[in-house]
C-alpha atoms as a PDB file:
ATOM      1  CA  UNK A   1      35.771 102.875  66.014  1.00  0.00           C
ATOM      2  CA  UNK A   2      37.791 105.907  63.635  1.00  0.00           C
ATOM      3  CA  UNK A   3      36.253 109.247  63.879  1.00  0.00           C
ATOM      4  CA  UNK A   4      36.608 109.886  60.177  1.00  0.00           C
ATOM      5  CA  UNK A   5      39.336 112.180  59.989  1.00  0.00           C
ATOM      6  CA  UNK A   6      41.690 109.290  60.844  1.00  0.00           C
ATOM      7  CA  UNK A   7      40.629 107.892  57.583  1.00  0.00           C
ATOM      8  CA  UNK A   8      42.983 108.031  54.732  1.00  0.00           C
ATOM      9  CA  UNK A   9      40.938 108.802  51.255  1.00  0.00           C
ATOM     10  CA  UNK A  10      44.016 109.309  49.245  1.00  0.00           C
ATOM     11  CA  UNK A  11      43.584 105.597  48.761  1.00  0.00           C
ATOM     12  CA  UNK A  12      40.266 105.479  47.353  1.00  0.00           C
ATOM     13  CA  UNK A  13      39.408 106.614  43.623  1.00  0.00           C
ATOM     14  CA  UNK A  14      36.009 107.088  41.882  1.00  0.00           C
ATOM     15  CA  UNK A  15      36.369 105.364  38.237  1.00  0.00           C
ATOM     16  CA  UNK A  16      33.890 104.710  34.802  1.00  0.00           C
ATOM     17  CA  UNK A  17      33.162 101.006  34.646  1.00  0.00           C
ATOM     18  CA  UNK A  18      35.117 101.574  31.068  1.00  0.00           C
ATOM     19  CA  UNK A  19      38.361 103.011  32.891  1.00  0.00           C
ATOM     20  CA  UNK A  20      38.124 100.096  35.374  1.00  0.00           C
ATOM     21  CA  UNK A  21      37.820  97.446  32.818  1.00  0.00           C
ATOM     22  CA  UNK A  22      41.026  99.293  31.221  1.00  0.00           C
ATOM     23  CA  UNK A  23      42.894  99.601  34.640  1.00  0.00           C
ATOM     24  CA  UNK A  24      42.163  95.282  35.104  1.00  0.00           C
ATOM     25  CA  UNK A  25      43.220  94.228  31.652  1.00  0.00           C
ATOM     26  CA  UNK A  26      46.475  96.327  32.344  1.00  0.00           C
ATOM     27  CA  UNK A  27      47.047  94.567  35.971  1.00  0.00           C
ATOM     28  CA  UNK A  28      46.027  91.136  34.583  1.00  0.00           C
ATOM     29  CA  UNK A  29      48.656  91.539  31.608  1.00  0.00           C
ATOM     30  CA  UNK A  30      51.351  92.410  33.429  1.00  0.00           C
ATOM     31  CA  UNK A  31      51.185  89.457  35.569  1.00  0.00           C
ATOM     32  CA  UNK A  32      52.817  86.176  34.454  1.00  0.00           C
ATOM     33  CA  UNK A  33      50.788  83.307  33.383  1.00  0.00           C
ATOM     34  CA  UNK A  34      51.514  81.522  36.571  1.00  0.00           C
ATOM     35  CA  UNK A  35      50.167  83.927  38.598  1.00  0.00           C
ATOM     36  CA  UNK A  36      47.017  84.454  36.301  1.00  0.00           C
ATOM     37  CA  UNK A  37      46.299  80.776  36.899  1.00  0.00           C
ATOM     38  CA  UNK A  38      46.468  81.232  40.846  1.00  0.00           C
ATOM     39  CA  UNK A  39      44.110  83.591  40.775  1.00  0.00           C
ATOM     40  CA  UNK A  40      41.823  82.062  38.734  1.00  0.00           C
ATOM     41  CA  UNK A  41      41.946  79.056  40.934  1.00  0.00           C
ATOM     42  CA  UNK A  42      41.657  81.404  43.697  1.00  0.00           C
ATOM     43  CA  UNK A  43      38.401  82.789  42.220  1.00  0.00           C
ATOM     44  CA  UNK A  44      37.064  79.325  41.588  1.00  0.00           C
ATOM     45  CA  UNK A  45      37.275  78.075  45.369  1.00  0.00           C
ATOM     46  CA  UNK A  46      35.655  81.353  46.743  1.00  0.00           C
ATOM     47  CA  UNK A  47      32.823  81.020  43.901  1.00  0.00           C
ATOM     48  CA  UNK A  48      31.772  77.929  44.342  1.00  0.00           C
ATOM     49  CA  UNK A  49      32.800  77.961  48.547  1.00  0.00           C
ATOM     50  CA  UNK A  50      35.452  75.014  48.031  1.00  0.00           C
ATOM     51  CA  UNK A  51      38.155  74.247  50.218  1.00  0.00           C
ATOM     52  CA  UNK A  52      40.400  71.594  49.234  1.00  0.00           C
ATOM     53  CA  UNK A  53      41.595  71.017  52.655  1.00  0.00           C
ATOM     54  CA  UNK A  54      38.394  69.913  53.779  1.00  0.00           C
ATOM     55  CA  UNK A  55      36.886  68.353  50.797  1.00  0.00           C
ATOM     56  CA  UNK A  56      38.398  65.142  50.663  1.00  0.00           C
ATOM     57  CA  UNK A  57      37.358  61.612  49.913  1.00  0.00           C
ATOM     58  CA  UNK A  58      36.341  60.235  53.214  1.00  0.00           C
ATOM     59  CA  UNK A  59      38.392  57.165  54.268  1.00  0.00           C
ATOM     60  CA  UNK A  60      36.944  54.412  55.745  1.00  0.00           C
ATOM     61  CA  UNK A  61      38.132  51.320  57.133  1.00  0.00           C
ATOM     62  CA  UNK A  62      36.512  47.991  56.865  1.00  0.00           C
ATOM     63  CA  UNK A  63      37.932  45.017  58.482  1.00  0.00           C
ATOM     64  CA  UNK A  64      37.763  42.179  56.639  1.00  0.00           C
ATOM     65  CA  UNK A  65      37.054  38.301  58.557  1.00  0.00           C
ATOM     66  CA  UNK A  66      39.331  35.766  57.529  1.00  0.00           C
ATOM     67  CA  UNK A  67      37.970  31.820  57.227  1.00  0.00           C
END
């Protein structure tokens, strides 16, 4: 563990909600719409705990007798 002078608090800021909400619509307009919509989906999968690796239709197999 860091004894806390190792810490560096140059990094850290203390903000109003109404200067946050400022600083965001700033960041989120100076992004392109591409990466808007990559974040958003990004957002999506960690709200609702999806991961579209594992979330697949399951396959199964049937084998079908011929007469």
């Amino acid at each position: 563990m860091a004894d806390e002078s190792s810490v560096d608090r140059s990094t850290f800021s203390v903000s109003s909600f109404s200067e946050a909400e400022e600083e965001d619509k700033a960041h989120w307009l100076s992004r392109t719409p591409q990466e808007r919509l990559v974040a958003l989906e990004q957002m999506r999968q960690i709200n609702y705990a999806y991961d579209p690796v594992s979330d697949r239709i399951q396959r199964t197999l049937e084998i079908a007798e011929r007469p």
